[in-house]
N, C-alpha and C. Protein backbone atom coordinates (compact mmCIF):
# COMPACT_ATOMS: atom_id res chain seq x y z
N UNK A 1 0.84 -1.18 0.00
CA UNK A 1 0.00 0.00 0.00
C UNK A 1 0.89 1.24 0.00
N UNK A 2 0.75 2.49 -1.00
CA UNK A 2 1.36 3.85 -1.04
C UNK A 2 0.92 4.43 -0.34
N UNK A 3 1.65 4.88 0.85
CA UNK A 3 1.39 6.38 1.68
C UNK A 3 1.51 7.39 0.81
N UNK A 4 0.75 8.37 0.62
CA UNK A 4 0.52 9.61 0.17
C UNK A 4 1.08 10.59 0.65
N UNK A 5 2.07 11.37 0.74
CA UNK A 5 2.54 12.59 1.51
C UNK A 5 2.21 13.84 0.90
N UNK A 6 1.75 14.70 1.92
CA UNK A 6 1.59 15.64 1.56
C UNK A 6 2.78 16.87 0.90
N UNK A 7 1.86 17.47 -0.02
CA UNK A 7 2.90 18.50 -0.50
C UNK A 7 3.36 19.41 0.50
N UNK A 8 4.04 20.40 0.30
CA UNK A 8 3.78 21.69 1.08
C UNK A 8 3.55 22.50 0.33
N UNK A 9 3.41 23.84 1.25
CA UNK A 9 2.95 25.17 0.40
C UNK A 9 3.78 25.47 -0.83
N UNK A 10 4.93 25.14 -0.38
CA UNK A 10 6.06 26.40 -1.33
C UNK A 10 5.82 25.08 -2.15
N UNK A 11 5.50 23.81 -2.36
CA UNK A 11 5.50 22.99 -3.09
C UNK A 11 4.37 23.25 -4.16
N UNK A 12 3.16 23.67 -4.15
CA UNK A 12 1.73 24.18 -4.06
C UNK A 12 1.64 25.25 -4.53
N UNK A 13 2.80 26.36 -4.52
CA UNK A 13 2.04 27.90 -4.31
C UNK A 13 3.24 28.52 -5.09
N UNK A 14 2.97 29.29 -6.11
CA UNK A 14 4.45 30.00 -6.79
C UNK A 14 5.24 30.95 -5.88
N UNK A 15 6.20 31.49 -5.75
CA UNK A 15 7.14 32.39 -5.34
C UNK A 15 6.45 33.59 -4.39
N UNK A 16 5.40 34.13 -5.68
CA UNK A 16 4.91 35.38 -5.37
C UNK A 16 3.67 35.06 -4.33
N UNK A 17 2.99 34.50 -4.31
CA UNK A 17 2.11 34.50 -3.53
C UNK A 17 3.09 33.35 -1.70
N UNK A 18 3.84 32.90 -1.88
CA UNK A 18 4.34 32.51 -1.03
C UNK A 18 5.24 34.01 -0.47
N UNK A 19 5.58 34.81 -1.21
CA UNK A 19 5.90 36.52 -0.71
C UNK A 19 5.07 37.00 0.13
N UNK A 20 3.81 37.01 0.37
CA UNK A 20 2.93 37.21 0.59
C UNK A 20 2.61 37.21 1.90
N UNK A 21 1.98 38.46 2.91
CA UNK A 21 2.27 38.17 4.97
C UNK A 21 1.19 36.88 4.61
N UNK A 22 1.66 36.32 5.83
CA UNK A 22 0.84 34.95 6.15
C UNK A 22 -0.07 35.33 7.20
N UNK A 23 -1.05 34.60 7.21
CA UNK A 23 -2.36 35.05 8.00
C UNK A 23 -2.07 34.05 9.13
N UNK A 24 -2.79 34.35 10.51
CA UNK A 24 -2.64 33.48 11.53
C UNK A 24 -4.19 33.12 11.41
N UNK A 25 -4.17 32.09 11.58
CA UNK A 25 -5.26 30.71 11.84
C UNK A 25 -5.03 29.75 12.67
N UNK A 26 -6.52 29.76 13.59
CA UNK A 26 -6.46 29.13 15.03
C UNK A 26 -6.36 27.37 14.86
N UNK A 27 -6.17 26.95 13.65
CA UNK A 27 -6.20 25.48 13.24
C UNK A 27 -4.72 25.20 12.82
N UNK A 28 -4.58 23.93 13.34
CA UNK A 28 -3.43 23.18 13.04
C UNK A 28 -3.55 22.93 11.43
N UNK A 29 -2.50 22.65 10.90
CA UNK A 29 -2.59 22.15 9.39
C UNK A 29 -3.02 23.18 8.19
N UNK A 30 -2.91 23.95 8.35
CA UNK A 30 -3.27 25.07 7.15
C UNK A 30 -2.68 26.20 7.23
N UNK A 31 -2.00 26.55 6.04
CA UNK A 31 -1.31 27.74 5.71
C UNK A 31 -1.89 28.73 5.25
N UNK A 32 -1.39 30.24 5.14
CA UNK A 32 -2.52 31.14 4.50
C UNK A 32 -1.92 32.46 3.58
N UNK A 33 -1.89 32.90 2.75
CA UNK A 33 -1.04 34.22 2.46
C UNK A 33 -1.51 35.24 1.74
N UNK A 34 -1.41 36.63 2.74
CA UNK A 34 -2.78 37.30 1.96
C UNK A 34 -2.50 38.72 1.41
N UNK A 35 -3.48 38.95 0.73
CA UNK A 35 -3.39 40.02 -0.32
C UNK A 35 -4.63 40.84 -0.05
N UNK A 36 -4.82 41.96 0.31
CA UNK A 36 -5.50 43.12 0.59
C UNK A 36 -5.27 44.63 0.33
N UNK A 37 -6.75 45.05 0.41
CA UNK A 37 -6.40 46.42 0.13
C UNK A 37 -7.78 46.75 1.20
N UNK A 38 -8.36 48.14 1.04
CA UNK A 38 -8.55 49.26 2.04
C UNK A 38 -10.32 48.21 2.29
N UNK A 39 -10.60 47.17 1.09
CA UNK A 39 -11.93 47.02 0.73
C UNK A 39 -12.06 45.39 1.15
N UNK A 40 -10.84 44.59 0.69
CA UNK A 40 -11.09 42.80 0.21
C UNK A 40 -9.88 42.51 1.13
N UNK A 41 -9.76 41.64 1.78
CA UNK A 41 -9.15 40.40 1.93
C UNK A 41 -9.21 39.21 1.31
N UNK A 42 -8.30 38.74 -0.01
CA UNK A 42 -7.55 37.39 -0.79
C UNK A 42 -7.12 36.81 0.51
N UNK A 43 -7.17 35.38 0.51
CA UNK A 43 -6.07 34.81 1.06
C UNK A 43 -6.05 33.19 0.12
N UNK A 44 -4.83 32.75 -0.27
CA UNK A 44 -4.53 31.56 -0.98
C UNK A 44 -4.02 30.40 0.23
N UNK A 45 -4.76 29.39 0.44
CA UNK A 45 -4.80 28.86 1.53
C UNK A 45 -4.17 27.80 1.34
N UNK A 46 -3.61 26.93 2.06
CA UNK A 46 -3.21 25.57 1.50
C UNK A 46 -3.93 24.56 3.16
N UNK A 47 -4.82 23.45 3.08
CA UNK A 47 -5.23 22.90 3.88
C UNK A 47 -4.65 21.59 3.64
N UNK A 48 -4.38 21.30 4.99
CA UNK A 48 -3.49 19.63 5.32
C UNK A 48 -4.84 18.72 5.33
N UNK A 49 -4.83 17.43 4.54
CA UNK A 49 -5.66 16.40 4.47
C UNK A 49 -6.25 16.26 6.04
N UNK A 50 -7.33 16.06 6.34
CA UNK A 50 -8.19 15.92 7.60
C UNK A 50 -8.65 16.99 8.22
N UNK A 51 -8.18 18.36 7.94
CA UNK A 51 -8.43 19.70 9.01
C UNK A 51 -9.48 19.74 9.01
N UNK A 52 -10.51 19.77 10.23
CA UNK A 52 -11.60 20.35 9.83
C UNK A 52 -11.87 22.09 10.98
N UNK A 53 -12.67 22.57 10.54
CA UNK A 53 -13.16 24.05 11.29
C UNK A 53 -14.33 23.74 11.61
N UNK A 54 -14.92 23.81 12.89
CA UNK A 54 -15.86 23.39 13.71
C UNK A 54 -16.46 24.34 13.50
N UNK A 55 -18.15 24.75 13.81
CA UNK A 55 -19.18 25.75 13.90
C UNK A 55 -18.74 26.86 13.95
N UNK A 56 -18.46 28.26 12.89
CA UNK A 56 -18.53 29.58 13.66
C UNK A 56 -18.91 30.12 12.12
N UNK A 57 -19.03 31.50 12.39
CA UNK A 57 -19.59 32.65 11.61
C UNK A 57 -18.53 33.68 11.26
N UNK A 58 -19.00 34.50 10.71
CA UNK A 58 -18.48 35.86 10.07
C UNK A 58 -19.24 36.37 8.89
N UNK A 59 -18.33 37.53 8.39
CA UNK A 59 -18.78 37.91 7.07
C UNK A 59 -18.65 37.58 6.20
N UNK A 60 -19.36 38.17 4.96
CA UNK A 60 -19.84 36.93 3.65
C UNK A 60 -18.22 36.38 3.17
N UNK A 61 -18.23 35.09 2.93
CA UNK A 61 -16.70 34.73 2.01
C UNK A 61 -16.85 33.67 0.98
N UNK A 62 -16.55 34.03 0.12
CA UNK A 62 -16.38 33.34 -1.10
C UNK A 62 -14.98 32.89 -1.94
N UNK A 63 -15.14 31.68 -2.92
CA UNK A 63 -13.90 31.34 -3.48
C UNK A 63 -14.05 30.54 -4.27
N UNK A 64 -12.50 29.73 -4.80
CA UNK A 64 -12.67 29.27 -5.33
C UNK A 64 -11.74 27.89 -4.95
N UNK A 65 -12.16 26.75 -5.17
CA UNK A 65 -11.37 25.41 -4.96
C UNK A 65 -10.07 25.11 -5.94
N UNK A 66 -8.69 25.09 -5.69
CA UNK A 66 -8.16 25.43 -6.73
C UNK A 66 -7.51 23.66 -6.71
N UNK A 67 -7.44 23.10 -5.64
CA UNK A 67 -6.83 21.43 -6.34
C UNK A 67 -7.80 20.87 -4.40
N UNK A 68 -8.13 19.53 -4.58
CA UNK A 68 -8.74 18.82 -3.45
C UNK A 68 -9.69 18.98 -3.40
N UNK A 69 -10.35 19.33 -2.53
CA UNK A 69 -11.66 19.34 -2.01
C UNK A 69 -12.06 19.58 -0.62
N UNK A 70 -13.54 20.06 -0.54
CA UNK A 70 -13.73 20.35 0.78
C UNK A 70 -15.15 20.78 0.46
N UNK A 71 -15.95 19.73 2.16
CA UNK A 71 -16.79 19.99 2.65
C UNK A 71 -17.87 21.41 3.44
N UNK A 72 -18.59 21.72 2.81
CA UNK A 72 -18.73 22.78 4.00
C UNK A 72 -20.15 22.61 4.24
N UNK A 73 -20.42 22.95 5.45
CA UNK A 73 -22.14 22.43 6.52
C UNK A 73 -22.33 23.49 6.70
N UNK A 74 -23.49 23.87 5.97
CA UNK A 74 -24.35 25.32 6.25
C UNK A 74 -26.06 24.84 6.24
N UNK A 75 -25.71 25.55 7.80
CA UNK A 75 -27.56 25.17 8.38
C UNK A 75 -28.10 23.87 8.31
N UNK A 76 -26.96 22.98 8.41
CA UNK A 76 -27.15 21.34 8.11
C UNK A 76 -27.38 20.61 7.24
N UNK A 77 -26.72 21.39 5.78
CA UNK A 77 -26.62 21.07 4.53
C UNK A 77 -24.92 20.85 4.07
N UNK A 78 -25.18 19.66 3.80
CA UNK A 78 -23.40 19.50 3.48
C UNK A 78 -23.85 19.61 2.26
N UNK A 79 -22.16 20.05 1.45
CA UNK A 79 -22.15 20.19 -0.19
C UNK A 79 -20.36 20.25 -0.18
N UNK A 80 -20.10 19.39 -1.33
CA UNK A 80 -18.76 19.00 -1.28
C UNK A 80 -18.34 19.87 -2.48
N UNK A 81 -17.14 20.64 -2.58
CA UNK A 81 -16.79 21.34 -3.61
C UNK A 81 -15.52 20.96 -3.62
N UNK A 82 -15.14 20.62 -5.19
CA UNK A 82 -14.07 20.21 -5.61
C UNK A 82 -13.27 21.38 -6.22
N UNK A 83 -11.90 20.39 -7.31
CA UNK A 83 -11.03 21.60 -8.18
C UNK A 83 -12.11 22.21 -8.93
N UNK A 84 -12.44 23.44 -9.32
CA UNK A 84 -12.62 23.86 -10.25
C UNK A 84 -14.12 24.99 -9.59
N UNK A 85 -14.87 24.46 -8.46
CA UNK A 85 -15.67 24.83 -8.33
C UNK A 85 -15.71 25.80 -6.65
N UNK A 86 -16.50 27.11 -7.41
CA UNK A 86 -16.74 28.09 -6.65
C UNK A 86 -17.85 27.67 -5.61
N UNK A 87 -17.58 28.67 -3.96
CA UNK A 87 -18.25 28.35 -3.02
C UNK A 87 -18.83 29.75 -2.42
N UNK A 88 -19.93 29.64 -1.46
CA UNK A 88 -20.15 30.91 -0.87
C UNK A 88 -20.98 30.76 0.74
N UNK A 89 -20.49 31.72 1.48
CA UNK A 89 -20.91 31.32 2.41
C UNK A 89 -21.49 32.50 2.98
N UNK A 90 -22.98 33.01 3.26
CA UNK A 90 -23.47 34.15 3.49
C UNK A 90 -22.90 34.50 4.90
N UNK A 91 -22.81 35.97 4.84
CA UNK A 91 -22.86 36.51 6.15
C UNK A 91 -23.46 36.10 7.55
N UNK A 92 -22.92 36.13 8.40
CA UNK A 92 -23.45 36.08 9.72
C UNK A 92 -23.91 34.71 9.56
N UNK A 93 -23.80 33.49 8.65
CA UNK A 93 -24.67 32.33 8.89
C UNK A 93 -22.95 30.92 9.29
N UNK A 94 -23.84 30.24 10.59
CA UNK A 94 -22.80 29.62 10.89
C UNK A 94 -22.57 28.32 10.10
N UNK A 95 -21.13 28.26 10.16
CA UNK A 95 -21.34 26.73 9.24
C UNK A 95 -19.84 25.61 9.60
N UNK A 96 -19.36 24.68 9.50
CA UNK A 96 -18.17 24.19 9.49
C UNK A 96 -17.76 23.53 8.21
N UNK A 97 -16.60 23.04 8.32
CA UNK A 97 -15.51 22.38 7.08
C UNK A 97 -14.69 21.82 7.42
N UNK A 98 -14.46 21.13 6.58
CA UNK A 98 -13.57 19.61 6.36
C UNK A 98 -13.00 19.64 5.34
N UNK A 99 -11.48 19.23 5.00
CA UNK A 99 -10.80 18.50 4.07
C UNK A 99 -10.40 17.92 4.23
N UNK A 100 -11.18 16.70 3.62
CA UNK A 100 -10.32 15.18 3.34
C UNK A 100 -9.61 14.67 2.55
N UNK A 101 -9.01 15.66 1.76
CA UNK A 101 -7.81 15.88 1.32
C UNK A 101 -7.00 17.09 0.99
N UNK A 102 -5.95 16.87 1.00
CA UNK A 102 -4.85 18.19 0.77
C UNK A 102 -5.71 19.21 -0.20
N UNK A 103 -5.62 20.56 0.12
CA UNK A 103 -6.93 21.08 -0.55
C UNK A 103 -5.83 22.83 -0.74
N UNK A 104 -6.05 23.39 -1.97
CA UNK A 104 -5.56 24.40 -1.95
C UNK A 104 -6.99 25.68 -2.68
N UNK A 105 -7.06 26.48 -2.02
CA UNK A 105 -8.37 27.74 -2.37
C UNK A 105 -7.37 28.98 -2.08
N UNK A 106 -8.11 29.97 -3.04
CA UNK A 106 -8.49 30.81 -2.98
C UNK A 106 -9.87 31.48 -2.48
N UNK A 107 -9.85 32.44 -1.48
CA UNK A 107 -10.73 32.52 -0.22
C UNK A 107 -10.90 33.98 -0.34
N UNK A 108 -12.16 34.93 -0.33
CA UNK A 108 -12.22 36.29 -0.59
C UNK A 108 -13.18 36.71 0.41
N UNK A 109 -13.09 37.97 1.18
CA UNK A 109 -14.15 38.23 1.54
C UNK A 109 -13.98 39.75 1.57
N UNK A 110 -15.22 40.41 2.41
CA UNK A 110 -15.47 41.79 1.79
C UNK A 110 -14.77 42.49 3.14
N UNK A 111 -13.91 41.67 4.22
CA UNK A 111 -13.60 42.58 5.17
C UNK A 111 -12.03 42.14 5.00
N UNK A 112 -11.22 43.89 5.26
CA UNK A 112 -9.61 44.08 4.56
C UNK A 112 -8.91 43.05 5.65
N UNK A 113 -9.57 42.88 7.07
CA UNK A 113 -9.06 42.48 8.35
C UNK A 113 -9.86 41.10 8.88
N UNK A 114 -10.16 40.10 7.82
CA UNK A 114 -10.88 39.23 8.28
C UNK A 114 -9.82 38.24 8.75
N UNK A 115 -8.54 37.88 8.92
CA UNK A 115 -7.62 37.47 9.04
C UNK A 115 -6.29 38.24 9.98
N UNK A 116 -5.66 38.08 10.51
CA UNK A 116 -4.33 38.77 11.08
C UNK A 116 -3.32 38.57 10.43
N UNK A 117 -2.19 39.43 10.17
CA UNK A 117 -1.31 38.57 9.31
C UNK A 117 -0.34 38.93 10.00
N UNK A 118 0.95 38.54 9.54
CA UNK A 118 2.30 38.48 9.98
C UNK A 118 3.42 38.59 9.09
């Protein structure tokens, strides 16, 4: 049987966006690097196979799945979004997520400070 290892970021992510301050996130296994201005917070994420984010909220965020996949539970509706396909998650509504596998997105939302960076 092949063990699968995971990539890493800089493995995952070109030069420039690995330039990029990294966001702090309260979860083990996921990287983040973000791009903002006065209006949007980008962040290009890279998630380790299994992470999941338990119940919470915020403001509206949207994206896009760029390789893996991932679960997300809104109002007790799961819907699995793969490579290629865009996601959205309304404001103020709580929800959680899962990747069950190595998963890389692009992640947008409408607040410049939805993230901390470093």
């Amino acid at each position: 049987m092949e063990i699968k290892k995971s990539r890493t970021a800089a493995e995952l992510l070109p030069p420039e966006i690995l330039a990029l301050s990294k966001v702090e996130i309260p979860v083990s296994g996921v990287a983040g690097y973000s791009l903002q201005d006065s209006q949007k917070q980008v962040v290009f994420f890279v998630f380790d196979e299994g992470v999941s984010f338990p119940d919470h909220s915020h403001c509206e965020q949207h994206g896009l799945v760029v390789s893996g996949e991932m679960t997300i539970e809104i109002n007790g509706e799961s819907n699995l979004y793969q490579a290629g396909e865009y996601y959205l998650v309304p404001e103020g509504v709580s929800h959680r997520a899962l990747f069950s596998r190595q998963t890389v997105l692009v992640d947008m939302s409408d607040a410049p400070d939805r993230y901390n960076t470093f």
